[in-house]
N, C-alpha and C. Protein backbone atom coordinates (compact mmCIF):
# COMPACT_ATOMS: atom_id res chain seq x y z
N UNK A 1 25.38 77.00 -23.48
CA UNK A 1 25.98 78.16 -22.86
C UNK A 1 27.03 77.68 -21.86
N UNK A 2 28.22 78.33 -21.86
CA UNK A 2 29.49 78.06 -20.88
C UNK A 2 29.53 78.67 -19.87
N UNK A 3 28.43 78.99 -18.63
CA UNK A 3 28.45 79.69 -17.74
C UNK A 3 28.17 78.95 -16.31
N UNK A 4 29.20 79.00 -15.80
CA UNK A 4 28.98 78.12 -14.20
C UNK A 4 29.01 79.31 -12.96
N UNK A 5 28.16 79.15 -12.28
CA UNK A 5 28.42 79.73 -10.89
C UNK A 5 28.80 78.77 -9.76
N UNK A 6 29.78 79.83 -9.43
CA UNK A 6 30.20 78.39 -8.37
C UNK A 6 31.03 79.95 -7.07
N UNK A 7 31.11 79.21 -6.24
CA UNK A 7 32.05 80.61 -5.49
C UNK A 7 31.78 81.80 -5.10
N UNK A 8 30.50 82.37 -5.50
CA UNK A 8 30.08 83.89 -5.70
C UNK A 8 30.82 84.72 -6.62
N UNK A 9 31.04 83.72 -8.10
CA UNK A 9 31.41 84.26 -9.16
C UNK A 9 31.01 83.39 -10.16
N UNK A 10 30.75 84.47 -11.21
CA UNK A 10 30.41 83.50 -12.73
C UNK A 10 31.94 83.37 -13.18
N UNK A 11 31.74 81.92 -14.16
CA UNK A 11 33.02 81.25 -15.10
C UNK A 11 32.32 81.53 -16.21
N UNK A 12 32.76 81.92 -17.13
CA UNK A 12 32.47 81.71 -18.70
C UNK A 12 33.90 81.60 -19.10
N UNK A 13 33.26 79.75 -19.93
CA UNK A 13 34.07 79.60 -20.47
C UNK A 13 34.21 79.52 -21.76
N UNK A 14 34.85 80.40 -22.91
CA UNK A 14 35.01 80.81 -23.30
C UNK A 14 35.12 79.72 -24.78
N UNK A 15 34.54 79.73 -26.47
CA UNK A 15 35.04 78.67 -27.05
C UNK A 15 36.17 78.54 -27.77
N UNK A 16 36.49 77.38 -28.83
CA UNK A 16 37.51 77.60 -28.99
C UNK A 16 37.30 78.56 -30.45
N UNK A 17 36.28 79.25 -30.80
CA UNK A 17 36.73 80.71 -31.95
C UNK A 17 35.46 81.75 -31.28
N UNK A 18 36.21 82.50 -31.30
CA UNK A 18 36.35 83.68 -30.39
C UNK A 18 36.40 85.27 -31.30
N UNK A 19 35.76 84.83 -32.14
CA UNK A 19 35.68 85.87 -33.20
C UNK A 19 34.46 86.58 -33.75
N UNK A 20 34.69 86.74 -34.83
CA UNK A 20 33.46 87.73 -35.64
C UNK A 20 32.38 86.72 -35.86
N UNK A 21 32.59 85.77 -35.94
CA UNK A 21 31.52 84.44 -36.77
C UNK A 21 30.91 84.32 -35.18
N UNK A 22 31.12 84.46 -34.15
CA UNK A 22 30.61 84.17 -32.43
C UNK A 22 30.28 85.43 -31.91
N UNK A 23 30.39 86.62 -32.88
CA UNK A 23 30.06 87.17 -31.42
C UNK A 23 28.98 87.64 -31.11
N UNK A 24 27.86 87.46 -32.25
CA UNK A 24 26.38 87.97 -31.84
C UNK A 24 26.31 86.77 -30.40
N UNK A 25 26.56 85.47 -30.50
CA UNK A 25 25.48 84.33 -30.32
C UNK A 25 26.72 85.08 -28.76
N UNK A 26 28.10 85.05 -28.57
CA UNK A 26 29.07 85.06 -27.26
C UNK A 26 28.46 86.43 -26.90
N UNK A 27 28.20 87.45 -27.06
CA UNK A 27 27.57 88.49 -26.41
C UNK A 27 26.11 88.30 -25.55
N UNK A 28 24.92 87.18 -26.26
CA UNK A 28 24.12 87.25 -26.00
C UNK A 28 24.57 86.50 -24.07
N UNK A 29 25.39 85.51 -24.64
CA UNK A 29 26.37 84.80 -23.05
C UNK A 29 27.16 85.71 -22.30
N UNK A 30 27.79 86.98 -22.46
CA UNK A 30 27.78 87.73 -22.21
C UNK A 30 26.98 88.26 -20.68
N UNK A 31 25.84 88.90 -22.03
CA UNK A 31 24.94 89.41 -21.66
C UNK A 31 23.95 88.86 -20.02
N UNK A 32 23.75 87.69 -20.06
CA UNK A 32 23.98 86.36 -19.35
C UNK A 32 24.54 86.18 -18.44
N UNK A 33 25.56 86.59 -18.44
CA UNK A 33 26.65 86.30 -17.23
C UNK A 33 26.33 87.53 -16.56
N UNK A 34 26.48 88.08 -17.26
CA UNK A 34 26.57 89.88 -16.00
C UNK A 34 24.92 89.88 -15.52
N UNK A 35 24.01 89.07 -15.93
CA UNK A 35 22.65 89.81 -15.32
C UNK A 35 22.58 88.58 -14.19
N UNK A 36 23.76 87.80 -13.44
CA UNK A 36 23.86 87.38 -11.95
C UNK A 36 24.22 88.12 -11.34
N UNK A 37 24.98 89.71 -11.70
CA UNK A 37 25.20 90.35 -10.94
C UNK A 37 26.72 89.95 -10.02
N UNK A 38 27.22 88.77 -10.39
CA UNK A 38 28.59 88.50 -9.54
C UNK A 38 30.20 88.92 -10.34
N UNK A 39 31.14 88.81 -9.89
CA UNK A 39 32.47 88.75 -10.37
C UNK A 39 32.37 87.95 -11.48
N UNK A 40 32.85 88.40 -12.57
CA UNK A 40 32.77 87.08 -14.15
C UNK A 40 34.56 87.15 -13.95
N UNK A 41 34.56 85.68 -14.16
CA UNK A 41 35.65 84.96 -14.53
C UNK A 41 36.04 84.80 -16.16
N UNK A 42 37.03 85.03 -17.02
CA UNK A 42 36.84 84.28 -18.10
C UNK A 42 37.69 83.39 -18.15
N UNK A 43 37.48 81.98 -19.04
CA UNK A 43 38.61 81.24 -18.82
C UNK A 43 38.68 81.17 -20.27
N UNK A 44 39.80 81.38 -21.24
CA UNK A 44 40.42 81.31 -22.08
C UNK A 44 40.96 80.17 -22.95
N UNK A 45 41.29 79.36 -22.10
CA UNK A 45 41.62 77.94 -22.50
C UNK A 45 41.29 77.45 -23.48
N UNK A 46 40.02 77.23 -24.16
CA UNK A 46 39.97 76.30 -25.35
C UNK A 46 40.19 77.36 -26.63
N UNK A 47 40.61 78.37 -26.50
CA UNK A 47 40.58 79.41 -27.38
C UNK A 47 41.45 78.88 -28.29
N UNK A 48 41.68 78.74 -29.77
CA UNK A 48 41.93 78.49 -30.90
C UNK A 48 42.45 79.48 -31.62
N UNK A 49 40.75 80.82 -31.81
CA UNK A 49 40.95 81.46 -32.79
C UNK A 49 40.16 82.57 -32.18
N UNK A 50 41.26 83.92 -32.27
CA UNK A 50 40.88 85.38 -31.68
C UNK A 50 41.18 86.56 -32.64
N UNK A 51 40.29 87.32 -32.80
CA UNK A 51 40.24 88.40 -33.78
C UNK A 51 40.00 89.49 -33.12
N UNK A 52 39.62 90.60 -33.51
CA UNK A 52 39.47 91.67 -32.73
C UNK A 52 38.15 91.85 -32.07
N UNK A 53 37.16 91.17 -33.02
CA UNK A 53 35.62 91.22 -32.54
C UNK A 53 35.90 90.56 -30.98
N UNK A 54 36.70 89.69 -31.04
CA UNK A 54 36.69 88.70 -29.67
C UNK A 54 37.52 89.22 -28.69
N UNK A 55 38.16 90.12 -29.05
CA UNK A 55 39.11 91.04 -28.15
C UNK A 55 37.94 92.49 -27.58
N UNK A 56 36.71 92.78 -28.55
CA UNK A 56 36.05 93.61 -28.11
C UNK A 56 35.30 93.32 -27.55
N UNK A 57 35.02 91.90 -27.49
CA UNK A 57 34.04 91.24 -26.57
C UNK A 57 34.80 91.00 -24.72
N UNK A 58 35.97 90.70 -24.82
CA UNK A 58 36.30 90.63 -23.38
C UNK A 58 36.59 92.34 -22.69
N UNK A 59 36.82 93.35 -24.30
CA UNK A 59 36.60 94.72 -23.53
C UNK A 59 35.62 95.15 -23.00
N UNK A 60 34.55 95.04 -23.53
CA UNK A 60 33.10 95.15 -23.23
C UNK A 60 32.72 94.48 -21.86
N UNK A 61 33.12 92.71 -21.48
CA UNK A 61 33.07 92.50 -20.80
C UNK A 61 33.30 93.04 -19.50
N UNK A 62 34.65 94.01 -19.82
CA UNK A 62 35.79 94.41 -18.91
C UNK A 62 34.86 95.62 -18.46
N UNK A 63 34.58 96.24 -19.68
CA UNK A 63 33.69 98.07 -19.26
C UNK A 63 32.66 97.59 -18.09
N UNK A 64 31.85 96.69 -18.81
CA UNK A 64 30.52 96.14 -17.90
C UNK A 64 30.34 96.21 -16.47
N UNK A 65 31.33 94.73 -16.39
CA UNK A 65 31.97 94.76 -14.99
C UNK A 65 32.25 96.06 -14.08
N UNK A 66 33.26 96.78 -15.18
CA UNK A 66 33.87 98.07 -14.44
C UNK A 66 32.29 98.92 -14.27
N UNK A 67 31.65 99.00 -14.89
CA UNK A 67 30.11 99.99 -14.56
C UNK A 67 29.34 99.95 -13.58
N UNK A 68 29.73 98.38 -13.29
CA UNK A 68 28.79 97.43 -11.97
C UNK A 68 29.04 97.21 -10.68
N UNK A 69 30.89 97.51 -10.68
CA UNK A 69 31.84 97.63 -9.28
C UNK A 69 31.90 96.23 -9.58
N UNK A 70 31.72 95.39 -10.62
CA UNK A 70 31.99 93.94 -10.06
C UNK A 70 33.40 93.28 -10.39
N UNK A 71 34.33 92.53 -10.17
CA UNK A 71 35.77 92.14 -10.12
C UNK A 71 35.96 91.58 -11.64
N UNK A 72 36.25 91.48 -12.49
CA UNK A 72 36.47 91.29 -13.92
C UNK A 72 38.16 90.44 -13.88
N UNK A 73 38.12 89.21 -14.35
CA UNK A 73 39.27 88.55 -14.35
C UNK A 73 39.59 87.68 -15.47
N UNK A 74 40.89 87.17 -15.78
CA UNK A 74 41.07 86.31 -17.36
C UNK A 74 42.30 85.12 -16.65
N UNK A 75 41.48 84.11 -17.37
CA UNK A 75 42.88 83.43 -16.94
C UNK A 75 42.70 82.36 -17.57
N UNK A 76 43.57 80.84 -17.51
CA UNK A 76 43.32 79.63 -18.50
C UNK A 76 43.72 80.13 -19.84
N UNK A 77 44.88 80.88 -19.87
CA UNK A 77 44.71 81.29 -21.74
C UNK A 77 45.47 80.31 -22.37
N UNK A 78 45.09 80.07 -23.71
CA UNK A 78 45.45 79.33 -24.25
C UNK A 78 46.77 79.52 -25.20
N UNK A 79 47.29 79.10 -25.69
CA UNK A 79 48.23 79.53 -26.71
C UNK A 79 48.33 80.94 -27.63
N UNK A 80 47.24 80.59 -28.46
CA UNK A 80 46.09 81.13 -29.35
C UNK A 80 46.40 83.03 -28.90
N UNK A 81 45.09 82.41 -27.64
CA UNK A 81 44.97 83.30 -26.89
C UNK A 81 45.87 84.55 -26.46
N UNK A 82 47.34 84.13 -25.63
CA UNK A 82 48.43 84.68 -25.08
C UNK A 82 48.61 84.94 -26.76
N UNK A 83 48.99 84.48 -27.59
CA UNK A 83 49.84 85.34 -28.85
C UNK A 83 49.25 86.76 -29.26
N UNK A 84 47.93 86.35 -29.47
CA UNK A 84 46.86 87.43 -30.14
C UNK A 84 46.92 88.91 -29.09
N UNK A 85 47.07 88.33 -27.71
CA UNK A 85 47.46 90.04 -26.82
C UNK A 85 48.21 89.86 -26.84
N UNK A 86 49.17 89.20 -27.03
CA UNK A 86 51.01 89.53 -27.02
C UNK A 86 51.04 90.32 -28.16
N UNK A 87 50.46 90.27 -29.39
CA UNK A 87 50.76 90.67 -30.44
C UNK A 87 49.78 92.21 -30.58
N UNK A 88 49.26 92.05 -30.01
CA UNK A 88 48.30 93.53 -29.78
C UNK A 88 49.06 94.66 -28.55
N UNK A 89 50.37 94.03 -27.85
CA UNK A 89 50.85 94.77 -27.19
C UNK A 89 49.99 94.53 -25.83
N UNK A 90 49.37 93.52 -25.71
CA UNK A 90 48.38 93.58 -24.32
C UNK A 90 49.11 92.11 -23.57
N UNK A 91 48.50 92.05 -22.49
CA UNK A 91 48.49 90.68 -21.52
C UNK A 91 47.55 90.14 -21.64
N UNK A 92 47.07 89.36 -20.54
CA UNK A 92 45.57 88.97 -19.93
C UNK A 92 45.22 89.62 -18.35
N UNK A 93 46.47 90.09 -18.31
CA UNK A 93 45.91 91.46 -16.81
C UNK A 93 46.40 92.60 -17.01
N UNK A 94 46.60 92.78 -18.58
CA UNK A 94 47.06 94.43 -18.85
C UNK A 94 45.07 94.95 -18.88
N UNK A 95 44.03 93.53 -19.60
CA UNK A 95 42.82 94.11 -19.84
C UNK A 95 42.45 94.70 -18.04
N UNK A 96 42.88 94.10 -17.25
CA UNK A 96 42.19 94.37 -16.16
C UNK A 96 42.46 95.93 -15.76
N UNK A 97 43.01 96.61 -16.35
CA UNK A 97 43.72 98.00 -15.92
C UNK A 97 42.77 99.35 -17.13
N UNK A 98 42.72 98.87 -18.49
CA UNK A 98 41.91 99.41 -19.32
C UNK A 98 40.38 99.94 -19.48
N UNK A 99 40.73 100.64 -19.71
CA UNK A 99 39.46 101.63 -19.40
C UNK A 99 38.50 101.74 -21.00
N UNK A 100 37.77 100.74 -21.33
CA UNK A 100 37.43 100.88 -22.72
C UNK A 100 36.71 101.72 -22.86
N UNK A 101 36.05 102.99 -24.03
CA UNK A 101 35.16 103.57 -23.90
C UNK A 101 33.72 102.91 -24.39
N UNK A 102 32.99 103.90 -24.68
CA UNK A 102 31.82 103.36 -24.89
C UNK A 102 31.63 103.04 -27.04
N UNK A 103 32.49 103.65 -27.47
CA UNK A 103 32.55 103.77 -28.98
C UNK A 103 33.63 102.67 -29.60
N UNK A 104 33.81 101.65 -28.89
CA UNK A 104 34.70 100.79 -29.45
C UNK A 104 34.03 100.19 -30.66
N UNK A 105 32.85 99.75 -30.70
CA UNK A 105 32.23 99.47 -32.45
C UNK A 105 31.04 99.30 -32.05
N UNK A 106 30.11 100.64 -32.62
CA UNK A 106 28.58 100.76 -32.26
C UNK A 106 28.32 100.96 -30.91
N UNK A 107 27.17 100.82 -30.67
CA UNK A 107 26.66 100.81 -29.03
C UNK A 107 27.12 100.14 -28.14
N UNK A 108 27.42 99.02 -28.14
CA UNK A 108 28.13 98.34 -27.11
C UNK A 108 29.24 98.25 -27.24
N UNK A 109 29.79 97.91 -28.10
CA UNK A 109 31.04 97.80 -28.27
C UNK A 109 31.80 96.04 -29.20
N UNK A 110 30.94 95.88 -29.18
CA UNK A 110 30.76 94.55 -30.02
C UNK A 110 30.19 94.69 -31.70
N UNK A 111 31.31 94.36 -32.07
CA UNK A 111 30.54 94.18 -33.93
C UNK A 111 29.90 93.17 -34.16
N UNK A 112 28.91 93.55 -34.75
CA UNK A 112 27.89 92.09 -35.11
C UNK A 112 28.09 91.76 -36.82
């Protein structure tokens, strides 16, 4: 698991595929990170390979956070990374402004 506390915030760091084939096992880390209850960091960096499952996973992240009052942030992106929201019309601090709902795919919002 890629999760450091350090600061009075969690890091998850993030691997390098970031997709449908990760995201049961990256949700359960997820899941993980938010039950410290602090600001989650993501760091982006070794990211490779991003699909939409992995784009619904940092939304989800994003809702979470937003449910909890806790600070939700992205940064370290990788190449990969920056193309896949460039190409979706997003940033990595346009997510910080988005308001995901709750029906993005199934109950959480994560496709398994």
């Amino acid at each position: 698991m890629a999760l450091h506390c350090a600061s009075g915030q969690v890091t998850w760091t993030l691997p390098a595929e970031l997709n449908i084939y990760r995201a049961g096992e990256l949700k359960t880390e997820l899941q993980a990170a938010l039950a410290y209850g602090l600001p989650l960091h993501c760091a982006l960096g070794a990211v490779e390979d991003l699909d939409s499952a992995g784009l619904q996973l940092l939304l989800v992240a994003k809702r979470e956070c937003t449910r909890a009052d806790l600070p939700f942030t992205i940064a370290s992106n990788s190449p990969v990374s920056e193309e896949a929201l460039r190409v979706l019309g997003l940033q990595a601090d346009t997510l910080h402004s988005l308001h995901p709902t709750d029906d993005l795919s199934g109950d959480d919002g994560v496709a398994q």
